[in-house]
PDB file of N, CA and C in Angstrom:
ATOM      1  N   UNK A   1     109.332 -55.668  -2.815  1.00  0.00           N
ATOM      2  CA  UNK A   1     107.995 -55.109  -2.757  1.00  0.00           C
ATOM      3  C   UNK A   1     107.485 -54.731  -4.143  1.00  0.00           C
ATOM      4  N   UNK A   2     108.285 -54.401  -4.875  1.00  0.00           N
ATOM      5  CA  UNK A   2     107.908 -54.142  -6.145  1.00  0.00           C
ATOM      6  C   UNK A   2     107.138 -55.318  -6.976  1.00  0.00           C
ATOM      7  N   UNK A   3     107.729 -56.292  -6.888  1.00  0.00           N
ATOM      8  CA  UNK A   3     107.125 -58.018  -7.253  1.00  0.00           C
ATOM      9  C   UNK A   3     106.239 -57.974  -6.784  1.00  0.00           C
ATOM     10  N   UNK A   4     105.975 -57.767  -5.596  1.00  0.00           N
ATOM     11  CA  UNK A   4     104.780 -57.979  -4.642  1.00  0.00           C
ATOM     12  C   UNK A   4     103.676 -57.298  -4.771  1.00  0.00           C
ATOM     13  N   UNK A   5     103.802 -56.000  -5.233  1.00  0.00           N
ATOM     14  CA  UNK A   5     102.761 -54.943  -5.638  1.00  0.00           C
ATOM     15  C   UNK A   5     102.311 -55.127  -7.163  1.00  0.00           C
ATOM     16  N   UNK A   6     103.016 -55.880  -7.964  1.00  0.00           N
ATOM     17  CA  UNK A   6     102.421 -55.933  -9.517  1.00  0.00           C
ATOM     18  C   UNK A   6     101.767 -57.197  -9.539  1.00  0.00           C
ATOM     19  N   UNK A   7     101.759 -57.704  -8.550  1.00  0.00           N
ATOM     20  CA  UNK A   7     101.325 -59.050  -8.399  1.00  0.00           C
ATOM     21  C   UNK A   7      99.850 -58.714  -8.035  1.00  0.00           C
ATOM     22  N   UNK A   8      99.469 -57.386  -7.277  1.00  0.00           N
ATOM     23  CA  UNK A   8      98.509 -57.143  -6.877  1.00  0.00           C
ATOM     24  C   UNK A   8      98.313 -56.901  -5.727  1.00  0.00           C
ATOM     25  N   UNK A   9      99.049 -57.528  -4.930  1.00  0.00           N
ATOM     26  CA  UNK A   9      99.418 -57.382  -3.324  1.00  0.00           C
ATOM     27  C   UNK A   9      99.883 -56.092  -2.917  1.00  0.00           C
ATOM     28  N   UNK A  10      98.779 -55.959  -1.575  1.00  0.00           N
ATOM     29  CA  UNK A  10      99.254 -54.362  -1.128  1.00  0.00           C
ATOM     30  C   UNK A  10      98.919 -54.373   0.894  1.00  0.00           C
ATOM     31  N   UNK A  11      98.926 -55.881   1.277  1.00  0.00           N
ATOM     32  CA  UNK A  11      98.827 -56.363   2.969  1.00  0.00           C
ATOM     33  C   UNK A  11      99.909 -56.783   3.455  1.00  0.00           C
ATOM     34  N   UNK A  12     100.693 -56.411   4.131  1.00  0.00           N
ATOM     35  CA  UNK A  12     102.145 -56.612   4.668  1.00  0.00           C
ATOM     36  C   UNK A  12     101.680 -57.951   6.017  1.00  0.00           C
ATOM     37  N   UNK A  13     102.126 -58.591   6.026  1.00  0.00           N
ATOM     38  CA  UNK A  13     101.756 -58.566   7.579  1.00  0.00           C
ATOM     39  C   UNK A  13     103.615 -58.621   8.073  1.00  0.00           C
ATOM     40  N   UNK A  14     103.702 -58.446   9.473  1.00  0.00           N
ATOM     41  CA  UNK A  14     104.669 -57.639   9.846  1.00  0.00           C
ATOM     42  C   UNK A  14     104.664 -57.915  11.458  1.00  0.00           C
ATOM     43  N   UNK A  15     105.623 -57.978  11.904  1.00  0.00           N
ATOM     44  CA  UNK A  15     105.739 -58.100  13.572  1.00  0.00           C
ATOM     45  C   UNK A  15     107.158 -58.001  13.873  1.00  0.00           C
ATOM     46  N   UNK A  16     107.231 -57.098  15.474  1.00  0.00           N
ATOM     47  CA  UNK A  16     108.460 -56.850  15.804  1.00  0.00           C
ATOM     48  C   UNK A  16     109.556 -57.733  15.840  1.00  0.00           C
ATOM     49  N   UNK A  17     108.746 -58.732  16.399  1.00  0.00           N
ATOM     50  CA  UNK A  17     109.811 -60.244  16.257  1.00  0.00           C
ATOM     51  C   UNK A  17     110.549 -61.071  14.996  1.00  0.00           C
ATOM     52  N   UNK A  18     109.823 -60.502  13.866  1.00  0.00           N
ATOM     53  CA  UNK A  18     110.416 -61.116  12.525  1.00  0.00           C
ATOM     54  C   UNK A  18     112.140 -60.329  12.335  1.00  0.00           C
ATOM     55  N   UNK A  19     112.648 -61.106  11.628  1.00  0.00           N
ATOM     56  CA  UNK A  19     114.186 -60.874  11.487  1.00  0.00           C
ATOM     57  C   UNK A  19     114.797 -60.120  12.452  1.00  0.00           C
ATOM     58  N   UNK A  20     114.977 -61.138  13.364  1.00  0.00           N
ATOM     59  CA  UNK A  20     115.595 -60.197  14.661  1.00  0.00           C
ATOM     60  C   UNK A  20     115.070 -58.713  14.930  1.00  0.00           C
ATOM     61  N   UNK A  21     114.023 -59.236  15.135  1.00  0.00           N
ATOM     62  CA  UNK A  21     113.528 -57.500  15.819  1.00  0.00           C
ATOM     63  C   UNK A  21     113.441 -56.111  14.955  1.00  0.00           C
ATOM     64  N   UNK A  22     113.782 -56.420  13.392  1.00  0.00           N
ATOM     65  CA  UNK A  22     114.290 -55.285  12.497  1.00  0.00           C
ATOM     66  C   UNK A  22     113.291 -55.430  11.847  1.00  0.00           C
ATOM     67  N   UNK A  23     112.301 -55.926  11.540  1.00  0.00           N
ATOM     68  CA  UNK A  23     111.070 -56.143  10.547  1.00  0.00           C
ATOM     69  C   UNK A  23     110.485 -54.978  10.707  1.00  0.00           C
ATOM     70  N   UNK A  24     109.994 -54.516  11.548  1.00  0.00           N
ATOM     71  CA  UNK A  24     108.974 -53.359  11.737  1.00  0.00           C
ATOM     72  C   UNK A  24     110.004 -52.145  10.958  1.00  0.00           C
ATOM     73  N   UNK A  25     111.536 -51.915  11.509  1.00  0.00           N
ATOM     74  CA  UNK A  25     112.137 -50.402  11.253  1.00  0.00           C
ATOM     75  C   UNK A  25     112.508 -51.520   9.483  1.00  0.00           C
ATOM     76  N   UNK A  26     112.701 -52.314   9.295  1.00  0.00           N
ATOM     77  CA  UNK A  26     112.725 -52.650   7.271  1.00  0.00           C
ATOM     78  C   UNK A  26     111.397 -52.067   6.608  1.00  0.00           C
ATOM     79  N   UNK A  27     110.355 -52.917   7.161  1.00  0.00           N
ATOM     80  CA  UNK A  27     109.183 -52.126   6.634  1.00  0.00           C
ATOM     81  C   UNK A  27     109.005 -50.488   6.884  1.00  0.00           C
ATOM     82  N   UNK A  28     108.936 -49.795   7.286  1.00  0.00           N
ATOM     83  CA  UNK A  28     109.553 -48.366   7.771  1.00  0.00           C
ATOM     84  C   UNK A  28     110.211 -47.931   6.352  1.00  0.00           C
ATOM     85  N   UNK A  29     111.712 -48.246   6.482  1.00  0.00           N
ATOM     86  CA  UNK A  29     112.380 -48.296   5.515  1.00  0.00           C
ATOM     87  C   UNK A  29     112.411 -48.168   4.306  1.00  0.00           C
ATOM     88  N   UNK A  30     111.119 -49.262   3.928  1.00  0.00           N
ATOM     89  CA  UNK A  30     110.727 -49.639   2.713  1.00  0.00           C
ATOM     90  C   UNK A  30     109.816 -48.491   1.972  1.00  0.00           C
ATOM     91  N   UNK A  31     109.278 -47.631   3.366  1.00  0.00           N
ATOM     92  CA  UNK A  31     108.735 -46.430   2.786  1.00  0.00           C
ATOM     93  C   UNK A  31     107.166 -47.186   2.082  1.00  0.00           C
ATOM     94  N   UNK A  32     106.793 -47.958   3.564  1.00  0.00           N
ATOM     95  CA  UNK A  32     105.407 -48.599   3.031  1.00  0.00           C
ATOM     96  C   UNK A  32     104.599 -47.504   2.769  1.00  0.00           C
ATOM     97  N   UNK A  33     104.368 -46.092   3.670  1.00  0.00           N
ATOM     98  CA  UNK A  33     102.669 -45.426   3.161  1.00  0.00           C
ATOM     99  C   UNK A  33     103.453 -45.111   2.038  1.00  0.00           C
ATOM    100  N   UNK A  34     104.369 -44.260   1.582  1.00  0.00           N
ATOM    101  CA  UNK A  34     104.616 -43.827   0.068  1.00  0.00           C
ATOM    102  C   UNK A  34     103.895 -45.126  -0.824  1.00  0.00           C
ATOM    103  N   UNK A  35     103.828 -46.537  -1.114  1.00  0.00           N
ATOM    104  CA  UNK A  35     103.760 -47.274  -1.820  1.00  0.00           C
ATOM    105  C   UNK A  35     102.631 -47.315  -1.343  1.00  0.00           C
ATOM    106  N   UNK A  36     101.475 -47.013  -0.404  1.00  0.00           N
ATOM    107  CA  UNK A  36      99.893 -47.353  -0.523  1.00  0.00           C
ATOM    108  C   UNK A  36      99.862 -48.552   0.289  1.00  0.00           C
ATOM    109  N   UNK A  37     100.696 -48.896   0.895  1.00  0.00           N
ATOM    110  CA  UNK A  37     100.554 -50.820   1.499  1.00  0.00           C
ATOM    111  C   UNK A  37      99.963 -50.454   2.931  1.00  0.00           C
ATOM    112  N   UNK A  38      99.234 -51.413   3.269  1.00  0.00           N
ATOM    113  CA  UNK A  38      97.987 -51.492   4.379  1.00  0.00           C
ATOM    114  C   UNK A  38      98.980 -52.904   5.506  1.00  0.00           C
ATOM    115  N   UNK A  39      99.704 -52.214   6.883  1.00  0.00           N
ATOM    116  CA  UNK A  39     100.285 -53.251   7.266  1.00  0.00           C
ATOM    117  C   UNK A  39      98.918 -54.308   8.351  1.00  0.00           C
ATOM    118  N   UNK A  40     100.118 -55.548   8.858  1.00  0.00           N
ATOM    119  CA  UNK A  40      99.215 -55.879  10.189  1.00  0.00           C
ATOM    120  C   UNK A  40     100.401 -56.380  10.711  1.00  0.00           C
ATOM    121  N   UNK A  41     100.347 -55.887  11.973  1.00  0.00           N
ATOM    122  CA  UNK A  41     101.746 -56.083  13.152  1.00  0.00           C
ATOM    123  C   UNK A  41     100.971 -56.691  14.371  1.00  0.00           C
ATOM    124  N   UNK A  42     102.203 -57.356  14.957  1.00  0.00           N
ATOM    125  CA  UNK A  42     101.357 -57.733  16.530  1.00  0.00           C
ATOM    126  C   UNK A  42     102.292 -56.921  17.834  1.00  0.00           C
ATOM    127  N   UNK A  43     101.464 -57.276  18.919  1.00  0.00           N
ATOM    128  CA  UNK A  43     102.199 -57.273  20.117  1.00  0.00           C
ATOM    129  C   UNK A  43     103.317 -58.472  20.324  1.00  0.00           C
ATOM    130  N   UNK A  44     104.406 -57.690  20.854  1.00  0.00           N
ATOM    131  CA  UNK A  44     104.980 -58.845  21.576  1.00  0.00           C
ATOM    132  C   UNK A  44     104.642 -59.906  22.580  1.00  0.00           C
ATOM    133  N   UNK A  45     105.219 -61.152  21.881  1.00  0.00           N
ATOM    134  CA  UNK A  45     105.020 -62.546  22.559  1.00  0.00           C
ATOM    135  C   UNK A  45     104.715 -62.399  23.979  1.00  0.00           C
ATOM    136  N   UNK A  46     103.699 -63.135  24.514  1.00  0.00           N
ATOM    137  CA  UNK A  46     104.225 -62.993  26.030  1.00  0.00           C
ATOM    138  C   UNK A  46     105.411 -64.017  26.207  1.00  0.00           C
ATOM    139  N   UNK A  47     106.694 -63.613  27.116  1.00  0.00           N
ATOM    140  CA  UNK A  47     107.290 -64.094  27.251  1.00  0.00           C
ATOM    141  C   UNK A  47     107.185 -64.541  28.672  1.00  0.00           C
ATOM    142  N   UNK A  48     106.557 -63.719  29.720  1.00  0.00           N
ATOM    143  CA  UNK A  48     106.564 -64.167  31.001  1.00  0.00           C
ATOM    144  C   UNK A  48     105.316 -64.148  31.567  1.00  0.00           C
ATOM    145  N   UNK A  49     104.743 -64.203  32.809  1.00  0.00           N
ATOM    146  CA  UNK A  49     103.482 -63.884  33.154  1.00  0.00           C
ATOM    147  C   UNK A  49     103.056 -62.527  33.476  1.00  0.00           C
ATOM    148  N   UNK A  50     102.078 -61.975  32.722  1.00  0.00           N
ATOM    149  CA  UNK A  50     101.746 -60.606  32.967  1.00  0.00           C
ATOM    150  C   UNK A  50     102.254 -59.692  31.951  1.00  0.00           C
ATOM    151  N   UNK A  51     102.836 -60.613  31.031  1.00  0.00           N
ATOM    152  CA  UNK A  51     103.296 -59.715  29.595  1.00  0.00           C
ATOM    153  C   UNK A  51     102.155 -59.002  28.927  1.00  0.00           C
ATOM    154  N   UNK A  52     100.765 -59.575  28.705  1.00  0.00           N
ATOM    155  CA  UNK A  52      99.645 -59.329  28.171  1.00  0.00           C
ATOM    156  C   UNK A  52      98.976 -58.143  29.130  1.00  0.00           C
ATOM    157  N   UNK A  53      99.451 -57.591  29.855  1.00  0.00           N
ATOM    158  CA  UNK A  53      98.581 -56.658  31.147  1.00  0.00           C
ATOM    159  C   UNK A  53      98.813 -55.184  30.047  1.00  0.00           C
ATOM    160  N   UNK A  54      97.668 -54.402  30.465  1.00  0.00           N
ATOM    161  CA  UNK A  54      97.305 -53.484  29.622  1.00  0.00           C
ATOM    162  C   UNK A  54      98.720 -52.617  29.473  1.00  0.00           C
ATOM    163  N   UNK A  55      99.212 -52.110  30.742  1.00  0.00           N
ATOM    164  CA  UNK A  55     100.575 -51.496  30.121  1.00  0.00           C
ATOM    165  C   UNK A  55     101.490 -51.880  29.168  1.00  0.00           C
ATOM    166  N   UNK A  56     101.356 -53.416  29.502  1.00  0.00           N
ATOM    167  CA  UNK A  56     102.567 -53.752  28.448  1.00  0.00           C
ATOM    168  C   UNK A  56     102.332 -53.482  27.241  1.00  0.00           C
ATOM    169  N   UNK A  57     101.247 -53.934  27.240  1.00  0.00           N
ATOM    170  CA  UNK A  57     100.103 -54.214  25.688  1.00  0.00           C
ATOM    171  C   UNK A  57     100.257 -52.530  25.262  1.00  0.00           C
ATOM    172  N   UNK A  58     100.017 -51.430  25.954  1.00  0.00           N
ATOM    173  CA  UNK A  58     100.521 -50.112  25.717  1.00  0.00           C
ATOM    174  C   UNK A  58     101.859 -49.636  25.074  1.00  0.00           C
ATOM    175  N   UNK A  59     102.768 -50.312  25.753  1.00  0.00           N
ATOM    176  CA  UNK A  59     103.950 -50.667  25.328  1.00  0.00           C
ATOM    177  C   UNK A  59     104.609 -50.994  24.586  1.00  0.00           C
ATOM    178  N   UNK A  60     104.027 -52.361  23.995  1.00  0.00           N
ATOM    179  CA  UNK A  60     104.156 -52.390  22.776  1.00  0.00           C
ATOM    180  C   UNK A  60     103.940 -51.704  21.406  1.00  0.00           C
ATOM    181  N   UNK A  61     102.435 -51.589  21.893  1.00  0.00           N
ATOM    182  CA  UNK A  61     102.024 -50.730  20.534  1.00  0.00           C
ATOM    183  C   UNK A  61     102.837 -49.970  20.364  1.00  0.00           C
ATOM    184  N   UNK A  62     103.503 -48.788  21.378  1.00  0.00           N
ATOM    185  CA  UNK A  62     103.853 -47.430  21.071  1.00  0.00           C
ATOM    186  C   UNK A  62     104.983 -48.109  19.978  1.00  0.00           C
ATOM    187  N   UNK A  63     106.222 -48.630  20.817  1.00  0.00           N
ATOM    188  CA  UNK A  63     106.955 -49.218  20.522  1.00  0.00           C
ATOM    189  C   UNK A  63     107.214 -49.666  18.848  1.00  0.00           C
ATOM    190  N   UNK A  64     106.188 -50.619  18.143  1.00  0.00           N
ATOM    191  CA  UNK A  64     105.893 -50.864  17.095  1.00  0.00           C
ATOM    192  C   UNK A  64     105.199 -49.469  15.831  1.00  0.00           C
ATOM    193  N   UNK A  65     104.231 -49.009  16.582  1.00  0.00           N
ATOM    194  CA  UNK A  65     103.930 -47.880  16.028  1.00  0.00           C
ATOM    195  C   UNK A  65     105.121 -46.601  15.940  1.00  0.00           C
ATOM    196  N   UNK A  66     106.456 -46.716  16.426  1.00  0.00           N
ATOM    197  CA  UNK A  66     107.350 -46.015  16.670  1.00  0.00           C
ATOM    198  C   UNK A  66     108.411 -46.604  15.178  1.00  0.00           C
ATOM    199  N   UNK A  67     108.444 -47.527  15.472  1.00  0.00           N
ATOM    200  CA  UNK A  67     109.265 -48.669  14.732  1.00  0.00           C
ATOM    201  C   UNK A  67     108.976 -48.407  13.070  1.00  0.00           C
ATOM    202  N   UNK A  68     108.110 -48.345  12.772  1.00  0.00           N
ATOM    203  CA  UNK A  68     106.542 -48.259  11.797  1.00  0.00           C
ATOM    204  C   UNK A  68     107.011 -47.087  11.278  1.00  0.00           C
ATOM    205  N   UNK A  69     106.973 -46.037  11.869  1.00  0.00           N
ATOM    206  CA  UNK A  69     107.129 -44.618  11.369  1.00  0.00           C
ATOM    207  C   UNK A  69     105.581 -44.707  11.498  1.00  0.00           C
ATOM    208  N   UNK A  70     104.818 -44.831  11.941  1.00  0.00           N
ATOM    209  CA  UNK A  70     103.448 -43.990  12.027  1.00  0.00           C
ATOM    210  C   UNK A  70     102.649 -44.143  13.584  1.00  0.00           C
ATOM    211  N   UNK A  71     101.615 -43.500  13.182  1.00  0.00           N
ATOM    212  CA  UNK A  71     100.556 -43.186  14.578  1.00  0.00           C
ATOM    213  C   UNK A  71      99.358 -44.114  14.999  1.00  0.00           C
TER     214      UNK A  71
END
């Protein structure tokens, strides 16, 4: 991230599914708000039918926003 930020870059993009499921708690990790970085994460894939129904979609977020360290 350091490369990445002198470069000028400060947009993560980011999803639960990248590196086995650990992307969201690495970025976390990485202590993105300390460094000023602006993420973008998704919901999980639908994997079955009815994955996209508002609970899930609830679900996720928390989930990711949990993952994240933020609100």
């Amino acid at each position: 991230l350091d490369v990445f930020q002198s470069r000028g870059y400060n947009e993560v993009d980011t999803a639960r599914v990248y590196v086995g499921k650990q992307q969201e708690a690495f970025t976390r990790e990485a202590k993105w708000k300390e460094r000023g970085l602006t993420l973008a994460t998704k919901i999980q894939y639908p994997s079955e039918p009815g994955s996209h129904a508002a609970d899930k979609v609830a679900e996720s977020l928390e989930t990711s926003l949990k993952e994240l360290g933020t609100d």
